[in-house]
Protein backbone atom coordinates (compact mmCIF):
# COMPACT_ATOMS: atom_id res chain seq x y z
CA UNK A 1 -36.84 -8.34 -5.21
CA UNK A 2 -37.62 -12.15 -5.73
CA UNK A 3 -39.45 -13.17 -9.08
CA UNK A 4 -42.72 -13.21 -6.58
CA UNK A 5 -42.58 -9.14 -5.84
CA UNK A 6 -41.13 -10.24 -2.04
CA UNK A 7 -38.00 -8.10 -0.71
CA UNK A 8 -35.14 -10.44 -0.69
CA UNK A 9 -33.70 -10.73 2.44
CA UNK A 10 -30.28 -9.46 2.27
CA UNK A 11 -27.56 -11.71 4.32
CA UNK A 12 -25.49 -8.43 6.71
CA UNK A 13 -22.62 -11.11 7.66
CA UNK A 14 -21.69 -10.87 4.16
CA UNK A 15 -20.93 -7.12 4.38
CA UNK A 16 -18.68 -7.54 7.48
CA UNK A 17 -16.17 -8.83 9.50
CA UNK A 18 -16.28 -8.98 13.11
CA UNK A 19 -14.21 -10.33 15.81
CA UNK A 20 -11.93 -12.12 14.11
CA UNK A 21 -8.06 -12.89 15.21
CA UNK A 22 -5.01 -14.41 13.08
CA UNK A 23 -6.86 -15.06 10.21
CA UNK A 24 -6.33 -14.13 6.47
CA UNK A 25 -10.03 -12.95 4.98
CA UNK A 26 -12.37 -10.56 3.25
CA UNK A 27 -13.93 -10.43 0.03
CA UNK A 28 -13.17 -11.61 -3.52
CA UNK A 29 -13.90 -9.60 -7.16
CA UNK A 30 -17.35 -9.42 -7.53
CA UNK A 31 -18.69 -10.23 -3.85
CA UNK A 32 -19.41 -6.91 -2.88
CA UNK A 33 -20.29 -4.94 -6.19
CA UNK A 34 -20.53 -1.56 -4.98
CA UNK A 35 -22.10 -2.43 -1.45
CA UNK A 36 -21.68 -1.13 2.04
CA UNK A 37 -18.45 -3.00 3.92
CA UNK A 38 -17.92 -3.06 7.99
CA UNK A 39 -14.68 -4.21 9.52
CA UNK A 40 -14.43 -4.56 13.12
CA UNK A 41 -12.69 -5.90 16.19
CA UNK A 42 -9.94 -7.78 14.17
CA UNK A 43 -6.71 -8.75 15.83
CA UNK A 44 -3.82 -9.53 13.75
CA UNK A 45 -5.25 -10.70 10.85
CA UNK A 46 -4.72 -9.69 6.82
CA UNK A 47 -8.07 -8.59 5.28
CA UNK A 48 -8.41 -8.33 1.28
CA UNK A 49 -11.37 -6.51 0.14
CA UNK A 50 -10.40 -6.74 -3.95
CA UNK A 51 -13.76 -5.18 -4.75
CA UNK A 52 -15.26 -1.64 -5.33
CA UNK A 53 -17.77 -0.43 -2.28
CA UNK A 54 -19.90 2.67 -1.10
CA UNK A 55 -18.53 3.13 2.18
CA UNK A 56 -15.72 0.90 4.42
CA UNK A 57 -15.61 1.64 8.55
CA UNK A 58 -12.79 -0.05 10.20
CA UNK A 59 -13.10 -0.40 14.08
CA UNK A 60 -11.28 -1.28 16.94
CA UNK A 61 -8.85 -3.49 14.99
CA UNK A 62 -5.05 -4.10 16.44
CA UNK A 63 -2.18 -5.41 14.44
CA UNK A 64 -3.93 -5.85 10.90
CA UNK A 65 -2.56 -5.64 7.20
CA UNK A 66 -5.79 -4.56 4.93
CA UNK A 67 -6.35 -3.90 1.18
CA UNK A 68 -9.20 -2.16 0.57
CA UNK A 69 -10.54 -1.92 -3.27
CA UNK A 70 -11.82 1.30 -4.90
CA UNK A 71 -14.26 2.63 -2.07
CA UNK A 72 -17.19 5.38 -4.01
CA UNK A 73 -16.99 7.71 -0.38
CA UNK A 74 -15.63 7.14 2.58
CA UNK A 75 -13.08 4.93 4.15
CA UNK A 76 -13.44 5.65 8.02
CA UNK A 77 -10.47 4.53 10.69
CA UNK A 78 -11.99 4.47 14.05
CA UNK A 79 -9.74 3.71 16.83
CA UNK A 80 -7.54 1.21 15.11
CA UNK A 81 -3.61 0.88 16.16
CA UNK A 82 -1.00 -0.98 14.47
CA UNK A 83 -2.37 -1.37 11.11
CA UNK A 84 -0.81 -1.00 7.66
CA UNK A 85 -2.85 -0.79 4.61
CA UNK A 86 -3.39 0.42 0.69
CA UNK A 87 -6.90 2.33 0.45
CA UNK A 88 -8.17 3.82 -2.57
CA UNK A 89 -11.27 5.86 -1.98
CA UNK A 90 -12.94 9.28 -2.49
CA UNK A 91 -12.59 10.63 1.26
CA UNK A 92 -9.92 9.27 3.88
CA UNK A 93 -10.73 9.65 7.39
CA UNK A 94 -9.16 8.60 10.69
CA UNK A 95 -10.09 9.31 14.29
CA UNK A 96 -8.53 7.73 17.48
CA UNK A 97 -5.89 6.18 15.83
CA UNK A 98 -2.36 5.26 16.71
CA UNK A 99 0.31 4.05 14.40
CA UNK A 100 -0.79 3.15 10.82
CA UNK A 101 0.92 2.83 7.61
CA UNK A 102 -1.15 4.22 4.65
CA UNK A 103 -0.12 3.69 0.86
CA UNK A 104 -3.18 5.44 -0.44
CA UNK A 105 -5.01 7.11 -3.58
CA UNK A 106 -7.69 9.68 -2.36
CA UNK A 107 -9.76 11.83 -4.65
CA UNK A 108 -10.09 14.82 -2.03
CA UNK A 109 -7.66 15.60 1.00
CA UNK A 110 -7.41 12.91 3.61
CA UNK A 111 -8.04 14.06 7.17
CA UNK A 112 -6.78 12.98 10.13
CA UNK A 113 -8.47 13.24 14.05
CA UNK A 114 -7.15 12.60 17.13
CA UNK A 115 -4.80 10.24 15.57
CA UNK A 116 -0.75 10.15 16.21
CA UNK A 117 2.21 7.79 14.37
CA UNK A 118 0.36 8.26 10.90
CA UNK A 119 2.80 7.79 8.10
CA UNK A 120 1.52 8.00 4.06
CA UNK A 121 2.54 6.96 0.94
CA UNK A 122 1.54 6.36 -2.83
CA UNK A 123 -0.93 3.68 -3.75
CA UNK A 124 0.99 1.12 -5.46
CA UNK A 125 -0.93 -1.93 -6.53
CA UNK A 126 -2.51 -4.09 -8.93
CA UNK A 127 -5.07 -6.90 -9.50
CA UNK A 128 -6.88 -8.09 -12.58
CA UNK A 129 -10.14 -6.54 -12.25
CA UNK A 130 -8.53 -2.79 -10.23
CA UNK A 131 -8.96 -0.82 -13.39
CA UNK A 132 -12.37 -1.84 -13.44
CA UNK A 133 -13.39 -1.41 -10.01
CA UNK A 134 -11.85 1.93 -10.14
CA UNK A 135 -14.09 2.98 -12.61
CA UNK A 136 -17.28 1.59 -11.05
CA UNK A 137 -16.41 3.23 -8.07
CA UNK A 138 -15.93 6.73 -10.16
CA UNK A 139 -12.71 7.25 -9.27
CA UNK A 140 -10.23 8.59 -11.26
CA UNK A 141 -6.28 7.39 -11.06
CA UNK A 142 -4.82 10.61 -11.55
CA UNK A 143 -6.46 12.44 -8.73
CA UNK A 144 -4.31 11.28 -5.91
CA UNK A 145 -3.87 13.81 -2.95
CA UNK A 146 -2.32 10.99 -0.56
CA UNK A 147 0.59 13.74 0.30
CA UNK A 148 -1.83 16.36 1.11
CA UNK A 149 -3.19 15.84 4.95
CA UNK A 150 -5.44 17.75 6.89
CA UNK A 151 -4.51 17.32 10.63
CA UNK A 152 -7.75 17.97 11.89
CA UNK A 153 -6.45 18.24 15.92
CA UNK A 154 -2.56 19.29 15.21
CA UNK A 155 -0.66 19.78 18.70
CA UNK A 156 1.98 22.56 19.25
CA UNK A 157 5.47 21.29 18.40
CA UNK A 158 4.51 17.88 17.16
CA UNK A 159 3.95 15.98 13.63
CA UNK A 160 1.35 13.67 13.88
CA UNK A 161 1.70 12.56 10.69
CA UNK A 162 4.69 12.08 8.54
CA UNK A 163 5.53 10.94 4.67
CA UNK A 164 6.90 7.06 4.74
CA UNK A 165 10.72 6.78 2.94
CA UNK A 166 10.58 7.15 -0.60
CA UNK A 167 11.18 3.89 -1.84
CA UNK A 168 9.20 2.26 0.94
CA UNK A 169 7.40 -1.02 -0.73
CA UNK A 170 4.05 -2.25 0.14
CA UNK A 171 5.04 -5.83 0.45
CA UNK A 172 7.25 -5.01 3.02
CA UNK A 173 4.35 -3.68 4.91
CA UNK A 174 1.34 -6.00 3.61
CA UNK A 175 1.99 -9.10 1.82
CA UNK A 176 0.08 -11.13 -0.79
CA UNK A 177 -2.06 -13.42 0.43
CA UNK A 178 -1.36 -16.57 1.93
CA UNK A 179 -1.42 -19.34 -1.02
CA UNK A 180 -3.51 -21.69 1.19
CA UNK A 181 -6.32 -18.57 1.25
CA UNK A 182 -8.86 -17.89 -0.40
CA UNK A 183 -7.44 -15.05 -1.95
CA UNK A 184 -4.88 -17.26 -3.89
CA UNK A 185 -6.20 -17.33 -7.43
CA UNK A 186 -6.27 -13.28 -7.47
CA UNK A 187 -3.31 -12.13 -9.54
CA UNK A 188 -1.63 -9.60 -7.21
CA UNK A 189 1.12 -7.26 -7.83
CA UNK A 190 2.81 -4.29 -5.74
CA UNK A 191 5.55 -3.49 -8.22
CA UNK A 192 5.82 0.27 -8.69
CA UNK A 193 5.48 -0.31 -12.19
CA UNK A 194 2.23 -2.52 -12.61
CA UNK A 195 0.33 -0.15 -10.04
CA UNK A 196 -2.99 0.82 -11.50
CA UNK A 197 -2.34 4.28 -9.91
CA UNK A 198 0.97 6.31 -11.21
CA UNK A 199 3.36 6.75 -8.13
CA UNK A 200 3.65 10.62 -7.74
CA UNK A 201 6.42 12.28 -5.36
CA UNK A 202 3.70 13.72 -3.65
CA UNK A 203 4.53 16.23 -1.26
CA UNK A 204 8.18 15.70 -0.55
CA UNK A 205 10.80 17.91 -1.99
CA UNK A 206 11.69 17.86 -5.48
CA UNK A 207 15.24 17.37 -6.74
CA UNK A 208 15.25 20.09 -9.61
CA UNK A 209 13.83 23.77 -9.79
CA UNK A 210 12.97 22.54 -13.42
CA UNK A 211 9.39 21.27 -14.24
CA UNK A 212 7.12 20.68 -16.68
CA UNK A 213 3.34 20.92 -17.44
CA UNK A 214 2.24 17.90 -19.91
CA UNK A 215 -1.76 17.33 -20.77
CA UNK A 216 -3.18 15.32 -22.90
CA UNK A 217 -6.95 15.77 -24.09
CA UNK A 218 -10.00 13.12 -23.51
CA UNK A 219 -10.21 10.59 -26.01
CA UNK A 220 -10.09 6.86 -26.32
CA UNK A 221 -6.50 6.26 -25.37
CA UNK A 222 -6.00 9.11 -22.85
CA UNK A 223 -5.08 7.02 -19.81
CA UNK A 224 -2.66 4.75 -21.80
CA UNK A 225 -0.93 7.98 -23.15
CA UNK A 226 -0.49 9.24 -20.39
CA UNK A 227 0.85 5.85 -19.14
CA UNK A 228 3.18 5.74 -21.80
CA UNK A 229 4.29 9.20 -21.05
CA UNK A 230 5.36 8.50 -17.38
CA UNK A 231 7.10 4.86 -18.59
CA UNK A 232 9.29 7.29 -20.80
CA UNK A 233 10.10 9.87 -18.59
CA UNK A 234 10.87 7.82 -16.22
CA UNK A 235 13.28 5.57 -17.96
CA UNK A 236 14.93 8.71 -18.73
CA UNK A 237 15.62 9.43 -15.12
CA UNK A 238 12.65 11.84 -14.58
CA UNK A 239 10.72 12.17 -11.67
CA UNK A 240 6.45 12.09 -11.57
CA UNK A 241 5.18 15.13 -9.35
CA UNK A 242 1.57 14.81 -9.47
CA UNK A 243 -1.43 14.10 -11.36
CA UNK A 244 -4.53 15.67 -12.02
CA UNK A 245 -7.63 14.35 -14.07
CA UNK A 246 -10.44 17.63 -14.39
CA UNK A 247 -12.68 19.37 -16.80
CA UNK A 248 -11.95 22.99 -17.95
CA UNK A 249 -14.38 25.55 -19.55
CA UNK A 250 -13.42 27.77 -22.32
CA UNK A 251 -12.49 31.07 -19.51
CA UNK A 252 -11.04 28.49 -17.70
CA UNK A 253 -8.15 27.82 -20.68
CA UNK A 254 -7.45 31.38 -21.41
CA UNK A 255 -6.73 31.75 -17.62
CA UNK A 256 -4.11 29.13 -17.08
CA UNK A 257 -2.54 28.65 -20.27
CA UNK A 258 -2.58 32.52 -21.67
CA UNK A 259 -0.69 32.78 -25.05
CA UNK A 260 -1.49 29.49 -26.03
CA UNK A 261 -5.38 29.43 -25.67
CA UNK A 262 -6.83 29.66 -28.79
CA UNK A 263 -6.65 26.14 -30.72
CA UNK A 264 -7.11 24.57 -26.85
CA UNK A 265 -10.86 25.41 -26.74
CA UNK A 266 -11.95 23.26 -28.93
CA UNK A 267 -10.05 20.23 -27.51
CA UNK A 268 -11.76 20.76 -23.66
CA UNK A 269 -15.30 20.24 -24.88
CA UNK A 270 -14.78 16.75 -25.80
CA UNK A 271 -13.75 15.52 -22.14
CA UNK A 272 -11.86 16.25 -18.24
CA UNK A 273 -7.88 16.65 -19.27
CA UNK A 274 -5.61 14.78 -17.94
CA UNK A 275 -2.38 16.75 -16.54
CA UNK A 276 0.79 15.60 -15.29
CA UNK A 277 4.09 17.51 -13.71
CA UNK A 278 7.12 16.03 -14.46
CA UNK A 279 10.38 17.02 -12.84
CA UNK A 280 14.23 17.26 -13.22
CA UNK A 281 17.51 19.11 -15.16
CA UNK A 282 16.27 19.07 -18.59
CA UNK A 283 12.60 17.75 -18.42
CA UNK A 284 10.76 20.29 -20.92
CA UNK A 285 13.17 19.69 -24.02
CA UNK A 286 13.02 15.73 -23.19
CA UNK A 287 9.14 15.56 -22.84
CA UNK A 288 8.60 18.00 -26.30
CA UNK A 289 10.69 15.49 -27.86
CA UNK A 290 8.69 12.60 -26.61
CA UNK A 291 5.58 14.89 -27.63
CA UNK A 292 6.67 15.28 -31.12
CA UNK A 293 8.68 11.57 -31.31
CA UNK A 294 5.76 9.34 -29.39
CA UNK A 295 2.67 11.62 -29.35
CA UNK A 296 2.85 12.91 -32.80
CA UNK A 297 -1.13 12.03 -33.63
CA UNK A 298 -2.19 13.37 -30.25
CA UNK A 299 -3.54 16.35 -29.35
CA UNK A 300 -1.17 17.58 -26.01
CA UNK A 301 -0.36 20.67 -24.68
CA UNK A 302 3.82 20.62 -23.37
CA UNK A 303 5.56 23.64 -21.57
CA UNK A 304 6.91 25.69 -24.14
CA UNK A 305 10.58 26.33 -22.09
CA UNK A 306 11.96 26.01 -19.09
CA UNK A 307 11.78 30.04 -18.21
CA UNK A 308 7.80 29.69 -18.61
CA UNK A 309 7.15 25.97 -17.40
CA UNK A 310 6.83 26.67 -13.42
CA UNK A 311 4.25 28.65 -14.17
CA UNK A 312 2.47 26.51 -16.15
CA UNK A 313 2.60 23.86 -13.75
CA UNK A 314 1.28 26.26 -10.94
CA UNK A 315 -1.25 27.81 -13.14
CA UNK A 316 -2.92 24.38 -13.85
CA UNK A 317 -3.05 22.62 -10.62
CA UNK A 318 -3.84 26.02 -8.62
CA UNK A 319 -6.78 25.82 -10.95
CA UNK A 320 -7.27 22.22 -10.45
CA UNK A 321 -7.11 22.36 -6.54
CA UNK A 322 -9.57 25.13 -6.65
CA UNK A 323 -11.85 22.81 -9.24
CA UNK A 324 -11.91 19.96 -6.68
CA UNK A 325 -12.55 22.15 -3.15
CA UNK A 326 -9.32 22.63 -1.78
């Protein structure tokens, strides 16, 4: 509305891009704020959209390198080919597609139609203002089910999707901007280690029979512990599995964490938990040390012993899977 009661007339060019070829655009921090995006009929160009949206469509585009910021719902590929992107959103959807590379963080299980070449991998990336527009968007950096696809028209005897290589890097597939774009004054950053969302193993096959279940409860510093979990673990040659960020109700402890239920109650009113499974030889006597060396002050729960810790770890994400619809 205009200060004179009149419905402001609200410019639609600015919520898309259309027909455009060898070009580097899209849309800076705070252009969009939560708005409705369309992308269509691009040819070979690299879009940026470094903001948090409702919804983003992508159509007919050939040959493109795209960054989409935290996206509320959906983030719809509709016969695209040749494109490589990193999408964070709360549903992933492609139909008609042929060849795209995906390094993504979706909150529920992305689902592919009619679509063949697809290959996946972990969101790995950083700007400034992510943390925020991940947030505004409500989405939550630990719920990342990019490993977990839904072929929704699977034919006999072939893969139409596959995981990229492990240590496959984003810039390899989508660079940072031009410095003659617009785009240049946005700090950007695909190290694995500055990503805004942890990068999880996903899906592929782990290298020890030995994990272990690590939580932390809500409180003002829960995302920076667990941060500062994963740095140590990893520098000690550990491996992140997954990630899970949920609430649990007072049946809901005594079913997945049995013996140790009792002083746990109290700590699952204040907040959603955040949980992470951490793998290789060793890995429950190394994180209980960094519990009792680094976490000290913190409430956590940490598999007690290795003979126990699988099931901890399939106790709580079973539970969390089933929490979030899968």
């Amino acid at each position: 509305m205009t200060p004179n009661g009149m419905c402001q007339k609200v410019d639609l060019s600015h919520y898309t891009l259309k027909e455009l070829k060898d070009v580097t655009v899209g849309r800076l921090p705070g252009t969009l704020n939560g708005e409705q995006f369309v992308i269509q009929e691009c040819e070979n160009c690299n879009i940026f959209v470094l903001d948090h949206s409702a919804t983003i469509t992508i159509d007919d585009c050939v040959n493109c390198r795209i960054v989409l910021g935290p996206v509320k719902g959906s983030v719809f590929f509709r016969d695209c080919k040749d494109i490589k992107c990193v999408v964070a959103c709360q549903q992933f959807r492609t139909r008609d597609c042929q060849k795209m590379d995906v390094f993504l963080c979706c909150a529920t299980q992305p689902i592919i139609e009619s679509s063949t070449g697809m290959k996946f991998g972990c969101f790995q990336y950083f700007y400034p203002e992510l943390a925020f527009h991940f947030k505004d968007a409500g989405l939550s950096i630990f719920n990342n089910n990019w490993s977990n696809i839904h072929d929704f028209t699977p034919v006999s005897g072939e893969n139409n999707w596959s995981l990229l290589p492990e240590a496959s890097s984003v810039l390899d597939f989508v660079p940072t901007p031009d410095p003659e774009s617009d785009f240049k004054s946005v700090r950007i950053s695909a190290d694995p280690s500055r990503s805004i969302v942890p990068l999880t193993k996903g899906g592929r096959r782990k290298e020890s029979e030995e994990s272990c279940l690590f939580l932390f409860f809500a409180g003002e510093y829960t995302t920076a512990n667990a941060r500062k979990l994963i740095d140590e673990a990893v520098a000690k040659g550990f491996v992140l599995i997954q990630t899970k960020e949920v609430l649990m109700r007072p049946e809901d402890v005594k079913r997945v964490f049995q013996n140790s239920e009792d002083d746990l109650v109290e700590w699952i009113t204040k907040g959603p938990v955040v949980a992470l499974e951490l793998n290789g030889d060793g890995v429950v006597e190394a994180c209980r040390n960094i519990a009792n060396e680094v976490f000290s002050a913190t409430k956590v729960f940490v598999s007690d012993n290795k003979n126990t810790s699988t099931r901890d770890v399939d106790n709580f994400f079973n539970f969390a899977d089933m929490q979030m619809g899968f």
